[in-house]
Protein backbone atom coordinates (compact mmCIF):
# COMPACT_ATOMS: atom_id res chain seq x y z
CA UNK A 1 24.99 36.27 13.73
CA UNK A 2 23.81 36.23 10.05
CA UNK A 3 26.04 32.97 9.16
CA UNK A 4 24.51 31.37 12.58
CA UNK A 5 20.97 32.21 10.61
CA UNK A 6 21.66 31.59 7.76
CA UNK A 7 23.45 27.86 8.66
CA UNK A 8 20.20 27.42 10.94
CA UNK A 9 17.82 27.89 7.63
CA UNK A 10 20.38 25.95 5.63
CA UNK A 11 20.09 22.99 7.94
CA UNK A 12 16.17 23.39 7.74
CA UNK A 13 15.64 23.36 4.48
CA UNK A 14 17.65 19.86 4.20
CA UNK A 15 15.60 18.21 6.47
CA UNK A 16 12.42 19.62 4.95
CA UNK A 17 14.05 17.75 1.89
CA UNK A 18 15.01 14.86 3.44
CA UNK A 19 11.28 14.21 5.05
CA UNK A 20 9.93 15.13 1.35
CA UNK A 21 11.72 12.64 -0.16
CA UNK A 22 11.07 9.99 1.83
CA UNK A 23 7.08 10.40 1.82
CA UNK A 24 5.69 7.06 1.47
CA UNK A 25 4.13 6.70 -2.31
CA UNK A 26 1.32 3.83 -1.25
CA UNK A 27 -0.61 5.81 1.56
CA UNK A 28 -3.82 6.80 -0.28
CA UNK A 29 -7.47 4.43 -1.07
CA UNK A 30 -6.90 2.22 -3.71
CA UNK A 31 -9.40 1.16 -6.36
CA UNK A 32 -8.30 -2.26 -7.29
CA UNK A 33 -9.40 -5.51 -9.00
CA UNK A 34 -8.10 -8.89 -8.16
CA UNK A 35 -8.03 -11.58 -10.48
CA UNK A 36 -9.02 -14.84 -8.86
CA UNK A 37 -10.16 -18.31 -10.34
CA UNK A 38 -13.62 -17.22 -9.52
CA UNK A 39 -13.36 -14.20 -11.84
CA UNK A 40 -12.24 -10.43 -10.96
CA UNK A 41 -13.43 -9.46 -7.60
CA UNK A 42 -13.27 -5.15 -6.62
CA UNK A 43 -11.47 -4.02 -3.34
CA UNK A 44 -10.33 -0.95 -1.95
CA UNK A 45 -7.44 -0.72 -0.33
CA UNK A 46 -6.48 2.11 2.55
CA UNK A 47 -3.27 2.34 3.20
CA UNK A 48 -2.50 5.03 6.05
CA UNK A 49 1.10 6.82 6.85
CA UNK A 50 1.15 5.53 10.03
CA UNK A 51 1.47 2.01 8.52
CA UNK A 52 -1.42 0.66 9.28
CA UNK A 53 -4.45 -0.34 6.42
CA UNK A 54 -7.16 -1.73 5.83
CA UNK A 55 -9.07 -3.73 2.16
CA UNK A 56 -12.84 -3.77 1.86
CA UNK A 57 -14.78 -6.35 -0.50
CA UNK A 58 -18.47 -6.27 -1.03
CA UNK A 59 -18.04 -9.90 -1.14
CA UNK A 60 -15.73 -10.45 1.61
CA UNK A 61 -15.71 -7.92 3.83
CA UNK A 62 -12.23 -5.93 5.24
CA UNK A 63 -9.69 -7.06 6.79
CA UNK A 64 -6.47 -4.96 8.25
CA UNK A 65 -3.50 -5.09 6.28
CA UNK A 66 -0.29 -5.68 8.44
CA UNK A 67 3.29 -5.55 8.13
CA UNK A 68 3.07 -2.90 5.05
CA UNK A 69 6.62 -2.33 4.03
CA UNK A 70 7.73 0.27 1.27
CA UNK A 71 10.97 0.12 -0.22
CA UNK A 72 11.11 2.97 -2.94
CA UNK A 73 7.93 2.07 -4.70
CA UNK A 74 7.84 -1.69 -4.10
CA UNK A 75 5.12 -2.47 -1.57
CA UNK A 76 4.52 -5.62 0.13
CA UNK A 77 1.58 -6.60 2.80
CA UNK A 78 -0.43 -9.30 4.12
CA UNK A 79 -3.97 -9.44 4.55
CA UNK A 80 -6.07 -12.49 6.02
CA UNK A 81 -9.44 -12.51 5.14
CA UNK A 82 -12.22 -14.76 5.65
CA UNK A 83 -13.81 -16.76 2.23
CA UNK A 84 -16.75 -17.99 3.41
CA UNK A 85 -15.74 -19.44 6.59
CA UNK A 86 -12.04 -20.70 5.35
CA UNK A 87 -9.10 -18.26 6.65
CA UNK A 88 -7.51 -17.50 3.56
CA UNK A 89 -3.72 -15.36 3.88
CA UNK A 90 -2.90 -13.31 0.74
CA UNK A 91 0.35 -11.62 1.01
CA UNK A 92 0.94 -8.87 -1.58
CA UNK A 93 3.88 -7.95 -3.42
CA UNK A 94 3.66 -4.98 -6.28
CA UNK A 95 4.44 -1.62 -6.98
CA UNK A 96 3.46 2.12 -6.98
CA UNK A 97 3.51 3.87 -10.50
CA UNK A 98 2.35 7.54 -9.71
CA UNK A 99 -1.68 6.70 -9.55
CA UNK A 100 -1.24 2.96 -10.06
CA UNK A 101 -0.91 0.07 -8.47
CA UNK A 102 0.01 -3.06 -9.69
CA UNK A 103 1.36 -6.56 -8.17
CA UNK A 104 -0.18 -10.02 -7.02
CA UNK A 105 -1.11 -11.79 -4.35
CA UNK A 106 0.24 -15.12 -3.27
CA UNK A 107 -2.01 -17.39 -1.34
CA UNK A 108 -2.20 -21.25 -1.18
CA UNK A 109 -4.95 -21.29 -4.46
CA UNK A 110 -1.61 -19.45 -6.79
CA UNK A 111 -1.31 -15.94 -7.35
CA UNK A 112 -4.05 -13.69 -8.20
CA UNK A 113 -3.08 -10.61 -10.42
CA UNK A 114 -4.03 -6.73 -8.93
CA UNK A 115 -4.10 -3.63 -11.06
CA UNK A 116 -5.65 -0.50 -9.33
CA UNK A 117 -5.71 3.16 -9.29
CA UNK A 118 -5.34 6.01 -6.58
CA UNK A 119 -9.02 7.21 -5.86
């Protein structure tokens, strides 16, 4: 009976170690600055477990972030947002460094650079 127990809390405690390590290092709100050919522009990003998001602009507005994909502690997404009445598709591609975030996103206008921190 005690090796049945003890094998049972064995076998928990790998799983609970499995799930840990696993945790997805992008969910959080972002703080983050674009760099775009009309100057820096301020965003937050949300980015929940459940894989869904969502970035907010004073200047634009939010729009939902879809496929989010982590891989380790590359991230990529796409967000289409609307720049003054011109759909405009910016498709991210960076990295999470602890606190930081850091990557571009591509659109038809080039690449604009993002740096941002974990609120």
């Amino acid at each position: 009976m005690k090796n049945l127990i003890g094998g049972s809390l064995m076998a928990l405690m790998l799983v609970l170690a499995s799930c840990a390590s696993t945790s997805n290092p992008a969910v959080g709100a972002w703080d983050i600055s674009l760099i775009t050919p009309l100057g820096a522009m301020d965003a937050v990003l949300t980015i929940e477990a459940d894989g869904t998001g969502l970035m907010a602009t004073d200047a634009l507005g939010e729009a939902e972030l879809s496929g989010i994909m982590v891989d380790g502690n590359n991230v990529t997404f796409t967000a289409d947002i609307d720049a003054q009445g011109q759909q405009l598709s910016l498709a991210f591609t960076g990295m999470v460094d602890g606190d930081s975030i850091s990557g571009e996103f591509g659109s038809d206008f080039g690449a604009f650079e993002v740096t941002g921190t974990r609120q």
